[in-house]
Protein backbone atom coordinates (compact mmCIF):
# COMPACT_ATOMS: atom_id res chain seq x y z
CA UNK A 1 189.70 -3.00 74.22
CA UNK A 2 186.75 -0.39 75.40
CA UNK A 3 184.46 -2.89 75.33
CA UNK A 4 186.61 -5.68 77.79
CA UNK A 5 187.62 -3.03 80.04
CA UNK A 6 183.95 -1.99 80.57
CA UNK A 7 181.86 -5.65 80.13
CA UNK A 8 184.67 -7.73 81.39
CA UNK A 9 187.16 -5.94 83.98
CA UNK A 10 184.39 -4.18 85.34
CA UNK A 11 185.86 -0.40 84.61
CA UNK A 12 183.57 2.43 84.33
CA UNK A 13 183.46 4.79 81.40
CA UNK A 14 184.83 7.17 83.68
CA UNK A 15 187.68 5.16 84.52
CA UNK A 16 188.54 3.84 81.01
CA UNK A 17 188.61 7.15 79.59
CA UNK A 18 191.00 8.50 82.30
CA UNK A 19 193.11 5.24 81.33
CA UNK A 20 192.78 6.20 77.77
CA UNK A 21 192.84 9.39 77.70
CA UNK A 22 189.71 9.60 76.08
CA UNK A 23 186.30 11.72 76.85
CA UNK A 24 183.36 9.71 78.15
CA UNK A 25 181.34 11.13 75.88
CA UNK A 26 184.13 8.92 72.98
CA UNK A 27 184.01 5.68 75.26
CA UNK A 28 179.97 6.02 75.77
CA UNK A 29 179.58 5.57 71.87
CA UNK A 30 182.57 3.07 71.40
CA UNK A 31 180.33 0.80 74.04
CA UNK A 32 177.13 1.64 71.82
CA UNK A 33 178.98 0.76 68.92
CA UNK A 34 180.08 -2.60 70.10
CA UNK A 35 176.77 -3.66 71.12
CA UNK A 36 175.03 -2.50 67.62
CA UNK A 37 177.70 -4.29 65.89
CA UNK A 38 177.75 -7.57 68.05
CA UNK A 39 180.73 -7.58 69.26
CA UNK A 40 178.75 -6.61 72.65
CA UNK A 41 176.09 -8.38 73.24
CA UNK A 42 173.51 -7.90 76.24
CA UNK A 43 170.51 -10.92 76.94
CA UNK A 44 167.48 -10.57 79.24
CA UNK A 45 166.97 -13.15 81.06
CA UNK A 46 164.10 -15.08 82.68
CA UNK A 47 164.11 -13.60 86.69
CA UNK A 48 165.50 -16.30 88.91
CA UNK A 49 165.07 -15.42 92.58
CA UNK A 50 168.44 -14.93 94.42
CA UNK A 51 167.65 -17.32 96.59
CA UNK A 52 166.92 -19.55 94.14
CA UNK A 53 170.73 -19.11 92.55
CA UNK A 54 172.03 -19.27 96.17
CA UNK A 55 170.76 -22.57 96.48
CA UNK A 56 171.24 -24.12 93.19
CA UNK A 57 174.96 -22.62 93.70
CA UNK A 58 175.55 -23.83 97.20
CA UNK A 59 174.21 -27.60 96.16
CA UNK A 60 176.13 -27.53 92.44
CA UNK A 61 179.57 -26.98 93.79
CA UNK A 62 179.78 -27.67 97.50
CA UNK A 63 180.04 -24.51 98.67
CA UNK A 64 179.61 -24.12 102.51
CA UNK A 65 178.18 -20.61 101.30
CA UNK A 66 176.95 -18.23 99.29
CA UNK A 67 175.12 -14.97 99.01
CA UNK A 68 174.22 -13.13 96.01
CA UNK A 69 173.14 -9.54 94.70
CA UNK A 70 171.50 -7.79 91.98
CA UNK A 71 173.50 -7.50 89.16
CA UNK A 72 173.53 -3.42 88.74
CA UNK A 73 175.46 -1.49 86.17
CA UNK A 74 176.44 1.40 89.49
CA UNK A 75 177.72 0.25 92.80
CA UNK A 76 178.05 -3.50 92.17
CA UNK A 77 180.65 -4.00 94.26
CA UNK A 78 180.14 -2.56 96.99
CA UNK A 79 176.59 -4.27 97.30
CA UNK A 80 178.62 -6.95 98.36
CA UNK A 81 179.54 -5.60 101.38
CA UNK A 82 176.35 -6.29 102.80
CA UNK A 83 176.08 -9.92 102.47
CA UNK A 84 179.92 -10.23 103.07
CA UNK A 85 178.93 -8.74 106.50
CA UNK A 86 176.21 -10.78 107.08
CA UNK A 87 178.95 -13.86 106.68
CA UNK A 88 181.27 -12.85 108.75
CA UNK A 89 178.74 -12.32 111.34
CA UNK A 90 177.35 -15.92 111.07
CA UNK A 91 180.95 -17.34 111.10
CA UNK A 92 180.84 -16.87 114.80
CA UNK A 93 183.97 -14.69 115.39
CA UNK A 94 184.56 -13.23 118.01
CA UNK A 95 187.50 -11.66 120.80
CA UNK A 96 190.99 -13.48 119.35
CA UNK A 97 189.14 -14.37 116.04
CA UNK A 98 191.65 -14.10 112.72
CA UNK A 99 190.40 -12.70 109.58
CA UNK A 100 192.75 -12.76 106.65
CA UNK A 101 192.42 -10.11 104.18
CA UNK A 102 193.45 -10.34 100.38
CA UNK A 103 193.52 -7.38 97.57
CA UNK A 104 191.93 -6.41 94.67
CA UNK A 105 189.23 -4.18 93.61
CA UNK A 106 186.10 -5.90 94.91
CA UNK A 107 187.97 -7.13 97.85
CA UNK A 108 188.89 -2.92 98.15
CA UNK A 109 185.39 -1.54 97.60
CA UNK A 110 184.07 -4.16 100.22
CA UNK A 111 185.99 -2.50 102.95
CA UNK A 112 185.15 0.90 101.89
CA UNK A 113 182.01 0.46 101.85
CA UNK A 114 182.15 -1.01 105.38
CA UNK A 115 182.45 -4.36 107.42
CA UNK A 116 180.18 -4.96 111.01
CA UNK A 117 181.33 -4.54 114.12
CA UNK A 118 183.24 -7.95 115.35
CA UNK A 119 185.08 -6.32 118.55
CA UNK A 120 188.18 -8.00 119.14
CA UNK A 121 188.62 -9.88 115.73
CA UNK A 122 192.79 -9.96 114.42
CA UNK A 123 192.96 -8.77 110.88
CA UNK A 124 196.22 -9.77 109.23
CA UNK A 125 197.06 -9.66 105.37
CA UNK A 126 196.76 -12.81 103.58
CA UNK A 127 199.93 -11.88 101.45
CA UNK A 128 203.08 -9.28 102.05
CA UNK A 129 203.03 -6.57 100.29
CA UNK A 130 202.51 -6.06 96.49
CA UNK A 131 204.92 -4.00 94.45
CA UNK A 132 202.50 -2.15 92.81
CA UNK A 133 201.11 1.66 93.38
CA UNK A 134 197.47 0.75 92.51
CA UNK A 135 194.50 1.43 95.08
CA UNK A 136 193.52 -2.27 95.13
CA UNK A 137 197.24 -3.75 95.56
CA UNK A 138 197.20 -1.75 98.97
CA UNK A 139 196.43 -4.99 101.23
CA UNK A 140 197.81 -3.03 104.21
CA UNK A 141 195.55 -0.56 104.09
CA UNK A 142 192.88 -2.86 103.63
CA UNK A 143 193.73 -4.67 107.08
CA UNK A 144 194.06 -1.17 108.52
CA UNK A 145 190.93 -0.24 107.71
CA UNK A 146 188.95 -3.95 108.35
CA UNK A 147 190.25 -3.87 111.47
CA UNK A 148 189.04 -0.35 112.34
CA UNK A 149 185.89 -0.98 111.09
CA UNK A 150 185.32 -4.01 113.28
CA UNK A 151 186.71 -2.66 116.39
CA UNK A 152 189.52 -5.34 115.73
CA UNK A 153 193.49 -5.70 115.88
CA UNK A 154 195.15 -4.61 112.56
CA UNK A 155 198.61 -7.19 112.20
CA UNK A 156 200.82 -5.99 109.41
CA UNK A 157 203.70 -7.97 107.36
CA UNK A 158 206.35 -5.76 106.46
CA UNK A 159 207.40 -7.96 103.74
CA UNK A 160 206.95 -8.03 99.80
CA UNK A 161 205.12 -10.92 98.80
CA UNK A 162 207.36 -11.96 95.95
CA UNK A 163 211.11 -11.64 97.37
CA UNK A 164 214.46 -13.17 95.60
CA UNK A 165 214.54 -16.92 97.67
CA UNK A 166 217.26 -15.06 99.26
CA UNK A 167 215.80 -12.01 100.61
CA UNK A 168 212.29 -14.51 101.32
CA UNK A 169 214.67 -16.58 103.81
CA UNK A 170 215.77 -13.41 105.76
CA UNK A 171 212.09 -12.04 105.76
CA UNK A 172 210.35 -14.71 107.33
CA UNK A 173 213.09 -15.44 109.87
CA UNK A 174 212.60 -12.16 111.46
CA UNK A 175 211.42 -12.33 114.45
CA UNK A 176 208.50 -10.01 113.83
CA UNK A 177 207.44 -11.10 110.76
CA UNK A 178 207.44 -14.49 112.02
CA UNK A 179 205.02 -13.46 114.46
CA UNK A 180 202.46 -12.52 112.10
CA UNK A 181 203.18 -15.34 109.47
CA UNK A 182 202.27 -17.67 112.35
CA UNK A 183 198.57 -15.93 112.30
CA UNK A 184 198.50 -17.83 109.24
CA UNK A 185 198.32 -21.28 111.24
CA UNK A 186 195.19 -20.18 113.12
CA UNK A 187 192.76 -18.25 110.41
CA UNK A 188 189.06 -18.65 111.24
CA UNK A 189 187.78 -16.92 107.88
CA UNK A 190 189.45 -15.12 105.34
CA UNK A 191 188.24 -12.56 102.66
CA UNK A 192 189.90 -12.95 99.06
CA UNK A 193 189.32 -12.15 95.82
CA UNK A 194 189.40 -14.52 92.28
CA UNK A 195 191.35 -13.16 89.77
CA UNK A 196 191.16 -13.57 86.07
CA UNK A 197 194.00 -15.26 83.78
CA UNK A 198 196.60 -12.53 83.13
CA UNK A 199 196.47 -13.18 79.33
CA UNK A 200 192.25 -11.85 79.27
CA UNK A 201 193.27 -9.34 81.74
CA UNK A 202 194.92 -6.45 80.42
CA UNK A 203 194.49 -4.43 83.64
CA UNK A 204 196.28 -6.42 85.59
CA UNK A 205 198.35 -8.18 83.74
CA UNK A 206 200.90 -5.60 83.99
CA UNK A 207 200.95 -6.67 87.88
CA UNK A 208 202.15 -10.05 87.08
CA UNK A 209 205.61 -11.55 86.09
CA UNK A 210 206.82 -13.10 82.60
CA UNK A 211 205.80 -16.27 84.36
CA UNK A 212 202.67 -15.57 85.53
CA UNK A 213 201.53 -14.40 82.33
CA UNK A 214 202.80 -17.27 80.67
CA UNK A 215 200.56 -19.16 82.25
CA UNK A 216 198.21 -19.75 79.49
CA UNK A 217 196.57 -22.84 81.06
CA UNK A 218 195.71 -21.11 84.36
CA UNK A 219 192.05 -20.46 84.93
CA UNK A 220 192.66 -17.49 87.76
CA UNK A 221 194.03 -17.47 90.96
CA UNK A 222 193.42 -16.65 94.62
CA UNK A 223 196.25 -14.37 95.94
CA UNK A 224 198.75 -15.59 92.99
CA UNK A 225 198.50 -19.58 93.46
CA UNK A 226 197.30 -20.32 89.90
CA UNK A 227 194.58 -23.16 89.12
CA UNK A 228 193.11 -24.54 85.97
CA UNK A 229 189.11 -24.63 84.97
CA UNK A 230 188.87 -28.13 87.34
CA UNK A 231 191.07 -27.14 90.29
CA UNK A 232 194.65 -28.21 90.13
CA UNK A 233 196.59 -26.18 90.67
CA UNK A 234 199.28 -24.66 87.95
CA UNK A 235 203.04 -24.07 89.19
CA UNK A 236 204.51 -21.34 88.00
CA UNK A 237 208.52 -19.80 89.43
CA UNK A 238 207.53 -17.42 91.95
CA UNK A 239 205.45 -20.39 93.79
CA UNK A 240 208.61 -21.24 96.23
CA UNK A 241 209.53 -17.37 96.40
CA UNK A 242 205.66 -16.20 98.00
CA UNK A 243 204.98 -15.09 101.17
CA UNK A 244 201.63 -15.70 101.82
CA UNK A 245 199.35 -17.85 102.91
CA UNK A 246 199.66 -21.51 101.50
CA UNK A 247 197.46 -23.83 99.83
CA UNK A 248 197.05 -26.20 102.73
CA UNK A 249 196.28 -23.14 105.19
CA UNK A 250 193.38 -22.07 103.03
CA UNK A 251 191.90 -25.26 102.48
CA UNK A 252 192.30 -25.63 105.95
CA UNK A 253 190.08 -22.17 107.06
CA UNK A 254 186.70 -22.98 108.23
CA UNK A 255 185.45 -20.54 105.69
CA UNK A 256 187.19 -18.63 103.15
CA UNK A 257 185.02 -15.79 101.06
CA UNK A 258 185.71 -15.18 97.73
CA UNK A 259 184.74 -11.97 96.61
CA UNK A 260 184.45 -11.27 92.48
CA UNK A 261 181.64 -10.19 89.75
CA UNK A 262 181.52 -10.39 86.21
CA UNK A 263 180.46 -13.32 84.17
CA UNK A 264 183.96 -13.41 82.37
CA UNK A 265 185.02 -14.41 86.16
CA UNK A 266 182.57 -17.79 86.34
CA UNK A 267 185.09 -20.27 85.06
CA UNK A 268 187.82 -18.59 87.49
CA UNK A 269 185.46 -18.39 90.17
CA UNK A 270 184.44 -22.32 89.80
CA UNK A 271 188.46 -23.49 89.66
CA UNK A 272 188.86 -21.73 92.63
CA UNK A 273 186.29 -23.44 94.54
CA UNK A 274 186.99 -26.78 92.77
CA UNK A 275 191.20 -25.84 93.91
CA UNK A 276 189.27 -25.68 97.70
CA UNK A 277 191.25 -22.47 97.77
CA UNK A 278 187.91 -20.65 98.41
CA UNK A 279 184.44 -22.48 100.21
CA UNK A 280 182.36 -19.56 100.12
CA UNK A 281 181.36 -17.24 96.87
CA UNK A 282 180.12 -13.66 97.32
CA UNK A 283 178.79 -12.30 93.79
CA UNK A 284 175.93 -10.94 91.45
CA UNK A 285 173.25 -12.56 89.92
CA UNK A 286 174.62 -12.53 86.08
CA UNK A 287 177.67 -14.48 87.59
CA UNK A 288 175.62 -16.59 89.27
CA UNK A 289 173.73 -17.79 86.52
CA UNK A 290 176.88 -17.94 84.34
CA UNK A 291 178.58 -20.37 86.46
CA UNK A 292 175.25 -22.69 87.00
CA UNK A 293 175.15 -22.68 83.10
CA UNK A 294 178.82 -23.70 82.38
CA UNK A 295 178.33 -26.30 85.61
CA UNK A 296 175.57 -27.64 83.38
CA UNK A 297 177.54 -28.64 80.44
């Protein structure tokens, strides 16, 4: 459990031992003892320029683009703010531009870190809201805070993103949240994370419904629609019930970044792109190389 938390959901020993109620001093030698028993193991590799990767990744799966960082074991991601800026910059927005936001935690610690200045650029959620009280859920906040970051517009959906069909009818016929749902017609680039199937994915698996985690075929998803390893995509009982955006509006985006490390993420990360629910990849080296590896195969 220490060891997945740490290696594979990206948690640091301060964090797990807060979730565990553990000392750090207790997880530090758990994490020792997995890697001198095997469980954890930890290769050097041969250096490979990131621009080397970039390429190789761009030309393997089609991507439109991709930037990379050095995989660190500190402040991973939000290194990716930088080249996340530097894509959003080349995109060409501008005064009128939309930029759809998604959630969680590299998608959070992106926007922390801080996004250039795009005056005049529409931020709207990619989703309603989540149910949950966890810092990365908060996708308001995030479009908030994107938007005063790039000197933007902050549009807000005051709607949960997984009503009863009922209450989902009512919501979008509002007149206001109409308004902003129709933002979703019009998105020149949009910033999302990949998320990991629920069943490897004990963090956030509590997040998810009986359905979702049921979903034992599902690769990952991209702001809960659910694909498998080679990009269809897997219905599940909430798909009918979502607000957010669709399918056929992302694919339609001129470029949609997603944001995720962690080599446990490369297969999720490559049905995403293959699901053309994401054309652009933001990550770290050791993911990088993980995906060309399993593209190899």
């Amino acid at each position: 459990m220490v060891a997945r938390l740490h290696y594979e959901s990206d948690l640091s020993q301060v964090e797990i031992a807060r979730r565990l109620g553990l000392s750090t001093a207790t997880i530090s030698r758990l994490l020792r003892r997995a890697r001198e028993e095997g469980i954890v193991r930890i290769e050097i590799r041969d250096f490979t320029a990131p621009e080397d990767l970039t390429r190789k990744l761009v030309e393997t799966l089609g991507l439109r683009k991709a930037a990379l960082v050095e995989t660190t074991e500190v402040g991973l991601l939000a290194a990716l703010a930088q080249p996340v800026g530097t894509l959003l910059k080349e995109a060409g927005l501008k005064d009128g531009s939309v930029l759809a936001i998604g959630w969680g935690r590299a998608i959070r610690e992106v926007i922390r870190a801080g996004l250039p200045s795009i005056p005049g650029v529409i931020t709207v959620p990619a989703t309603g809201g989540m149910q949950q009280p966890a810092p990365h859920f908060q996708i308001s906040e995030f479009v908030r805070l994107a938007a005063e970051q790039l000197g933007g517009t902050p549009q807000f959906i005051h709607a949960p993103y997984l009503p009863s069909q009922e209450y989902r009818d009512a919501f979008v016929n509002d007149p206001t949240i109409r308004d902003q749902i129709a933002l979703w017609d019009r998105i020149d680039a949009a910033l999302v994370g990949v998320g990991l199937p629920h069943g490897v994915d004990p963090v956030h698996a509590g997040a998810a419904t009986s359905s979702e985690r049921a979903l034992v075929h599902a690769a990952g998803d991209v702001i809960r629609h659910y694909f498998d390893e080679d990009g269809y995509l897997v219905p599940w009982d909430g798909d009918e019930r979502l607000i957010a955006v669709s399918p056929e509006q992302l694919r339609a985006v001129p470029l949609v970044i997603g944001v995720a490390v962690s080599p446990a993420k490369a297969k999720s990360i490559i049905g995403a792109v293959r699901a053309r629910l994401i054309n652009a990849v933001v990550t770290d080296t050791a993911t990088a190389e993980t995906m060309l590896a399993l593209l190899r195969k």
